[in-house]
C-alpha atoms as a PDB file:
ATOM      1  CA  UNK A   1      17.674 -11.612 -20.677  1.00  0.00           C
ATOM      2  CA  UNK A   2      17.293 -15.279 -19.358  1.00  0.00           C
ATOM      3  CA  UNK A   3      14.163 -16.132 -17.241  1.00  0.00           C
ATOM      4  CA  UNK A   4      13.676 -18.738 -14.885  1.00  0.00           C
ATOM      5  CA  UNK A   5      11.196 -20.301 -13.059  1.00  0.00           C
ATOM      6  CA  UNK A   6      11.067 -21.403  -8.939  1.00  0.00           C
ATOM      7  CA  UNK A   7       7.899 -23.221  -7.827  1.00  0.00           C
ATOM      8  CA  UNK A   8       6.925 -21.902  -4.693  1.00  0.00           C
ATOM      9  CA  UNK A   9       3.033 -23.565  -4.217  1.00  0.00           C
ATOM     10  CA  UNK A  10       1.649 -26.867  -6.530  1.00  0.00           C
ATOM     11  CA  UNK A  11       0.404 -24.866  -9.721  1.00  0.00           C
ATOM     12  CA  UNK A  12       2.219 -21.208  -8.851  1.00  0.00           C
ATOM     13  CA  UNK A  13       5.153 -20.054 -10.507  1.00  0.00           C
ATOM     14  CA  UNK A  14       7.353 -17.058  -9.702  1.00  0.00           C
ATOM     15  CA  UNK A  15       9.114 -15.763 -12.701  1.00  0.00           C
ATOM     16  CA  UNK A  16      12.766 -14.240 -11.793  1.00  0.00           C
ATOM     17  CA  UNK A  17      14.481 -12.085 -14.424  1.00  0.00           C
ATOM     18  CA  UNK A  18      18.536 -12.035 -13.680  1.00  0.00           C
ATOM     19  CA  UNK A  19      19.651  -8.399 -13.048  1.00  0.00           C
ATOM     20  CA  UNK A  20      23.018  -6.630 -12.689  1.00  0.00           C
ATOM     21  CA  UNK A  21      24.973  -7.185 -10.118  1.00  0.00           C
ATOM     22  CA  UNK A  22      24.975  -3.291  -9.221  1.00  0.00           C
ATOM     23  CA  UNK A  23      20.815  -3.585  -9.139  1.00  0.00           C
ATOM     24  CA  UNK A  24      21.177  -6.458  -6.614  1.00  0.00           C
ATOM     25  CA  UNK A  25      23.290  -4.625  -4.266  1.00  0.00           C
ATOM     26  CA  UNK A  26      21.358  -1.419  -4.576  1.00  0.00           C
ATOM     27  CA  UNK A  27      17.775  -3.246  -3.705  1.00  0.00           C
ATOM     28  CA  UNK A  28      19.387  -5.010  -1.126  1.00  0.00           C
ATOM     29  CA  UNK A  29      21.018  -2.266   0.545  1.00  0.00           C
ATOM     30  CA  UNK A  30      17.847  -0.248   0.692  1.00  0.00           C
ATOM     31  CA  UNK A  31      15.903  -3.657   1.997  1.00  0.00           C
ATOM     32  CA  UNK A  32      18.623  -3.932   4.499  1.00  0.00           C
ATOM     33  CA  UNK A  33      17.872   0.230   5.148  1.00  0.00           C
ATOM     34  CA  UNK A  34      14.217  -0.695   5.596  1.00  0.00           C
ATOM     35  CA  UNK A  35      14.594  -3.732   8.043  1.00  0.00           C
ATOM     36  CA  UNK A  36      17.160  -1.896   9.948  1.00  0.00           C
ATOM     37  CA  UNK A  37      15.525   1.322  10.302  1.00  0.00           C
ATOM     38  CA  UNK A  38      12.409   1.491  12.116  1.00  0.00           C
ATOM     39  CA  UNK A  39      10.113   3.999  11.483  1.00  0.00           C
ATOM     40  CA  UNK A  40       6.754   5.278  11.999  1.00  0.00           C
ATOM     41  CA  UNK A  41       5.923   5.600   8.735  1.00  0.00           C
ATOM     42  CA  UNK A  42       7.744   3.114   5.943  1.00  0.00           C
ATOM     43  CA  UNK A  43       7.107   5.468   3.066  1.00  0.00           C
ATOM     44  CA  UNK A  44       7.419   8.994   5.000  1.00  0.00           C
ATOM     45  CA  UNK A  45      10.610  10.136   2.617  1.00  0.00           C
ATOM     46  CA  UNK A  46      10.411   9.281  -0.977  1.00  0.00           C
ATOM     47  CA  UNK A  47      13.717   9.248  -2.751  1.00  0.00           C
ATOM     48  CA  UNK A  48      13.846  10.855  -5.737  1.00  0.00           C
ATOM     49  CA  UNK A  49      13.932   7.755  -7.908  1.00  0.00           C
ATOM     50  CA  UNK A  50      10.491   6.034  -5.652  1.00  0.00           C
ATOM     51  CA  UNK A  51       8.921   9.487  -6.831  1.00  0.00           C
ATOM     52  CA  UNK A  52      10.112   9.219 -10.843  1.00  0.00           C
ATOM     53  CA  UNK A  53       8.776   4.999 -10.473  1.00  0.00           C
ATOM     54  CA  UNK A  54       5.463   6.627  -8.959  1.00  0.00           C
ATOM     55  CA  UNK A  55       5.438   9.276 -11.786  1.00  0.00           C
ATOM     56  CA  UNK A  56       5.967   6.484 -14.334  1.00  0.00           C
ATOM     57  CA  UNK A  57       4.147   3.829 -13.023  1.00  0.00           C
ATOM     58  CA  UNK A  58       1.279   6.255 -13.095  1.00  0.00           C
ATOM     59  CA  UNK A  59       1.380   7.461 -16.474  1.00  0.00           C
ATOM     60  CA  UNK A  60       2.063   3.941 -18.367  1.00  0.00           C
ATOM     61  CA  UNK A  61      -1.022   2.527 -17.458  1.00  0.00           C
ATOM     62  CA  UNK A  62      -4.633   3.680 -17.281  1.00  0.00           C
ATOM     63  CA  UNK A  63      -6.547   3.027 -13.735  1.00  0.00           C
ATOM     64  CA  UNK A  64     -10.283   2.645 -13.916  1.00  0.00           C
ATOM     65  CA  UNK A  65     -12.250   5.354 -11.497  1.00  0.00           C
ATOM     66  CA  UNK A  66     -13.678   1.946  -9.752  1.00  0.00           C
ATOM     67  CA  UNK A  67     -12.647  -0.306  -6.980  1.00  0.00           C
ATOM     68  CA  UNK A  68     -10.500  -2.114  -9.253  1.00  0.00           C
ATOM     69  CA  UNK A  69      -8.592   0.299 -10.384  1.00  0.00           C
ATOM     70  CA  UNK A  70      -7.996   2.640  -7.159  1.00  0.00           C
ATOM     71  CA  UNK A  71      -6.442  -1.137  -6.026  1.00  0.00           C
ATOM     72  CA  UNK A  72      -4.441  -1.460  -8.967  1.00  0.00           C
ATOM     73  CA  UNK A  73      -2.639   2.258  -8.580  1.00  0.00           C
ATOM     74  CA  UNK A  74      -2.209   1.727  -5.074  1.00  0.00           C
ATOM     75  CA  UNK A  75      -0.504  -1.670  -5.466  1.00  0.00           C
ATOM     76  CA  UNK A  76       1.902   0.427  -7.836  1.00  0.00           C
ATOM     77  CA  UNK A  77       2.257   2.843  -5.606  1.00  0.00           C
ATOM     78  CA  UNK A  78       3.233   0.673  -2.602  1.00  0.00           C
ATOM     79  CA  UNK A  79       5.171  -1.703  -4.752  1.00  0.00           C
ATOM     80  CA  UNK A  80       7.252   1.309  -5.679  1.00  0.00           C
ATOM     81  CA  UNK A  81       7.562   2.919  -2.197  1.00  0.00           C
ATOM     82  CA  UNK A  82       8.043  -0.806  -0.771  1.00  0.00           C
ATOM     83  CA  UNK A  83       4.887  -1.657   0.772  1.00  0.00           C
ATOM     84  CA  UNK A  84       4.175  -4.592   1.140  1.00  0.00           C
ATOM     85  CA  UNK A  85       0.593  -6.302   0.376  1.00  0.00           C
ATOM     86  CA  UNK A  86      -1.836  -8.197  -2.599  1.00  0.00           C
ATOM     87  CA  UNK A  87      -4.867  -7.321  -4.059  1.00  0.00           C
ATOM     88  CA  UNK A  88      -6.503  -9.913  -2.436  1.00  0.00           C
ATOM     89  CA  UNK A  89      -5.700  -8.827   1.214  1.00  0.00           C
ATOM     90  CA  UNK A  90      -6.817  -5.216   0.227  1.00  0.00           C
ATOM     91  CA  UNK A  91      -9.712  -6.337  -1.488  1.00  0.00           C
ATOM     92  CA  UNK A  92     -10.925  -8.723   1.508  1.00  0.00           C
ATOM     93  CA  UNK A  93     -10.182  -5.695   4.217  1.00  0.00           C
ATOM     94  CA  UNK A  94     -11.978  -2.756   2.246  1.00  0.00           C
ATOM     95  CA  UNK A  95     -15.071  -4.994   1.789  1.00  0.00           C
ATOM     96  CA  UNK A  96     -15.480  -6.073   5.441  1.00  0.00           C
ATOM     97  CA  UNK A  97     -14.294  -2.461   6.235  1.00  0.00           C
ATOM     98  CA  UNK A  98     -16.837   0.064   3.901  1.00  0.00           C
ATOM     99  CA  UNK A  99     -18.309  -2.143   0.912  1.00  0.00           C
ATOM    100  CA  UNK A 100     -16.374  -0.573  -1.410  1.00  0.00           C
ATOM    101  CA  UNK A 101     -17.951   2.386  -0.845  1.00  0.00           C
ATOM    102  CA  UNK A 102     -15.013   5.722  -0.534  1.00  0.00           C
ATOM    103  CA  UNK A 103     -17.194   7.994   1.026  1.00  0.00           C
ATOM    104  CA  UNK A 104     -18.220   5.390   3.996  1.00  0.00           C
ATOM    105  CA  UNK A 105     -17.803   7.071   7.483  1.00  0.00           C
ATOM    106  CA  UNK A 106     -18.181   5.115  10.820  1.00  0.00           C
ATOM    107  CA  UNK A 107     -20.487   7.127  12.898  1.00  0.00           C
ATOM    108  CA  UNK A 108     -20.985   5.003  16.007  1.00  0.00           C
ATOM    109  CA  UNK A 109     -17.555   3.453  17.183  1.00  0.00           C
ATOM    110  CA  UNK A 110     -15.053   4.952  19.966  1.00  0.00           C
ATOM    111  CA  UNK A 111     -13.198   6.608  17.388  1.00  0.00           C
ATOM    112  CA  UNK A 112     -16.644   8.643  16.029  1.00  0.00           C
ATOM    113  CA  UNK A 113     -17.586   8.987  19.706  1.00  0.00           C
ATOM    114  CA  UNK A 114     -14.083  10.999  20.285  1.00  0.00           C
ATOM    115  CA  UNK A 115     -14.459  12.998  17.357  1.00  0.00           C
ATOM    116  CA  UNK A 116     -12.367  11.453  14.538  1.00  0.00           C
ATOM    117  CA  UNK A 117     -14.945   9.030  12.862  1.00  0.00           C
ATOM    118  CA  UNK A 118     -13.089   6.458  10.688  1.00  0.00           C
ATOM    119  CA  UNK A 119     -13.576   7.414   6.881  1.00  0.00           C
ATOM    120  CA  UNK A 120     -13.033   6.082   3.382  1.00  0.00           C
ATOM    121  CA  UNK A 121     -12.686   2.627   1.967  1.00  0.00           C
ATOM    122  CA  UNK A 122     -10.082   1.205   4.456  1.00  0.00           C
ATOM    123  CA  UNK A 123     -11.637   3.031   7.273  1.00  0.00           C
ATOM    124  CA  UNK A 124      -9.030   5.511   8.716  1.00  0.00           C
ATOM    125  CA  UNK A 125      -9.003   7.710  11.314  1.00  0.00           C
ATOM    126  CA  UNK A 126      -7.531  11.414  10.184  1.00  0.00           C
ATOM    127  CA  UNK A 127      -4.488  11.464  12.793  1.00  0.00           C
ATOM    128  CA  UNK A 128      -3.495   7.460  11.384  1.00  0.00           C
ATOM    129  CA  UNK A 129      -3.934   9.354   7.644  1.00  0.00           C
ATOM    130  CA  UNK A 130      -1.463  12.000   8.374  1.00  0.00           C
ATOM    131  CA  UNK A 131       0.742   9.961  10.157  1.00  0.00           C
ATOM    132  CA  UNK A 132       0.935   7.353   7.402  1.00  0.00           C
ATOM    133  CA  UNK A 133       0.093   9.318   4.039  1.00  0.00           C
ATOM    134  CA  UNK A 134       2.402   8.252   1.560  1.00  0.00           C
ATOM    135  CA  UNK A 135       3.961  11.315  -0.604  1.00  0.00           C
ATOM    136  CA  UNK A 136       2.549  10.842  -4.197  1.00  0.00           C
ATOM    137  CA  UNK A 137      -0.918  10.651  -3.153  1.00  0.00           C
ATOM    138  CA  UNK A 138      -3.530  13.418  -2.426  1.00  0.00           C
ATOM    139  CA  UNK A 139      -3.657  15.073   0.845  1.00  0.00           C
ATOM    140  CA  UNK A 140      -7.166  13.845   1.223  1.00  0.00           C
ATOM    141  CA  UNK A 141      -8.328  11.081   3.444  1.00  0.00           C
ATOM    142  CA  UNK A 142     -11.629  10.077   1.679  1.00  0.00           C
ATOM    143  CA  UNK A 143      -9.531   9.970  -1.284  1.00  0.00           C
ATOM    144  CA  UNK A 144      -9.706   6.151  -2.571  1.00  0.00           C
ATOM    145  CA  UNK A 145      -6.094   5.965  -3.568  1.00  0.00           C
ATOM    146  CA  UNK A 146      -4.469   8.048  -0.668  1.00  0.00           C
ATOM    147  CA  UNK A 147      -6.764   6.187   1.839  1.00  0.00           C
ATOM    148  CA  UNK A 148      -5.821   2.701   0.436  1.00  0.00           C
ATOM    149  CA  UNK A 149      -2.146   3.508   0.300  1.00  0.00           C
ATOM    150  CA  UNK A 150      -1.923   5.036   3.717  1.00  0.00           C
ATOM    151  CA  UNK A 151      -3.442   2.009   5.096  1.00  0.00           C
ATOM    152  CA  UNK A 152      -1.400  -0.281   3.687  1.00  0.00           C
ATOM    153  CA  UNK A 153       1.594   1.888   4.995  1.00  0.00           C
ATOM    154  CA  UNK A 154       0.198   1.529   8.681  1.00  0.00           C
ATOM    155  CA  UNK A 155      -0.707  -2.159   8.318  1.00  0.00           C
ATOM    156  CA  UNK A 156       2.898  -2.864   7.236  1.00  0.00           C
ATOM    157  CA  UNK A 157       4.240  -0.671  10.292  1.00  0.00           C
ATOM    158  CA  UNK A 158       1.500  -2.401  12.500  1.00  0.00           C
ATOM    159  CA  UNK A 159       1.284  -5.823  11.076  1.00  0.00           C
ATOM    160  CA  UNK A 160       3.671  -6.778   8.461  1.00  0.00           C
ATOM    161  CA  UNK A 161       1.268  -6.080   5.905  1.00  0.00           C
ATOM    162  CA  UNK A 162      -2.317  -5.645   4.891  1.00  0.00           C
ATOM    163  CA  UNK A 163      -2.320  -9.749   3.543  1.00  0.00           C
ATOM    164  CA  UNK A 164      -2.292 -10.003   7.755  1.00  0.00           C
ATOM    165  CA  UNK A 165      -5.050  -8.223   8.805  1.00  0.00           C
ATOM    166  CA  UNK A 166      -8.189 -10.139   8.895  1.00  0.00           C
ATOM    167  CA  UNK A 167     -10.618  -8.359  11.171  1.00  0.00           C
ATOM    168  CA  UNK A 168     -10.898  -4.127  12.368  1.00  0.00           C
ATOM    169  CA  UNK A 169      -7.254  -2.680  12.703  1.00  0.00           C
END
């Protein structure tokens, strides 16, 4: 398999890896599917083979039970379920949002005032959670993974992506 390289930024390299002609035209069709297709929720219907990448992105490696790693599964997850965002964009937003802290609750804003306090890392209220939980994670909003990923799912709906969210959501 030949490999080639595209400079993008001074000093960053994007490594390409040339793929059948069939995989082109499949992960273009669903981008164009994607783009095309609105929807309130990106990731709302898994397709079989998003939940067998999810599955085997999951058991090939070994997440920590820290910030770190609940990053690194959800990155897998979205990247499989085509969400977009960077570890640095969710890193930035759960630290301005909770600390890094997954049980944080918000217990003073108009959201806590009207009875659905924002929760969790990222700082979700339960009816954005259930509108934007991505299948493959737990039901659970305080959940570090679920609450990451569903997140991510609603800044991509809202914003583009998490990478474009630099202040409360």
């Amino acid at each position: 398999m030949a490999i080639t390289q595209t400079q993008t930024k001074p000093g960053r390299t994007i490594r390409l890896r040339k793929i059948s002609v069939a995989g082109i035209a499949t992960a273009g069709a669903a981008a164009a599917a994607l783009t095309l297709v609105p929807s309130q929720a990106h990731a709302a219907e898994p397709t079989a083979a998003s939940k067998q990448v999810t599955k085997a992105a999951a058991a090939d490696k070994d997440y920590g039970n820290n910030l770190d790693g609940w990053i690194r599964e959800s990155l897998d997850i979205m990247k499989s379920k085509g969400i977009p965002g960077s570890y640095e964009g969710l890193h930035r937003n759960i630290m301005r949002e909770s600390a890094g802290n997954p049980n944080a609750q918000n217990g003073w804003d108009v959201n806590a005032q009207n009875g659905t306090p924002s929760k969790g890392l990222l700082q979700v209220i339960q009816p954005t959670f259930e509108a934007y939980h991505v299948a493959g994670t737990p039901n659970n909003l305080t959940d570090p993974v679920a609450n990451i990923t569903a997140a991510a799912n609603y800044a991509a709906d809202k914003y583009g992506s998490i990478d474009n969210v630099d202040s409360a959501y």
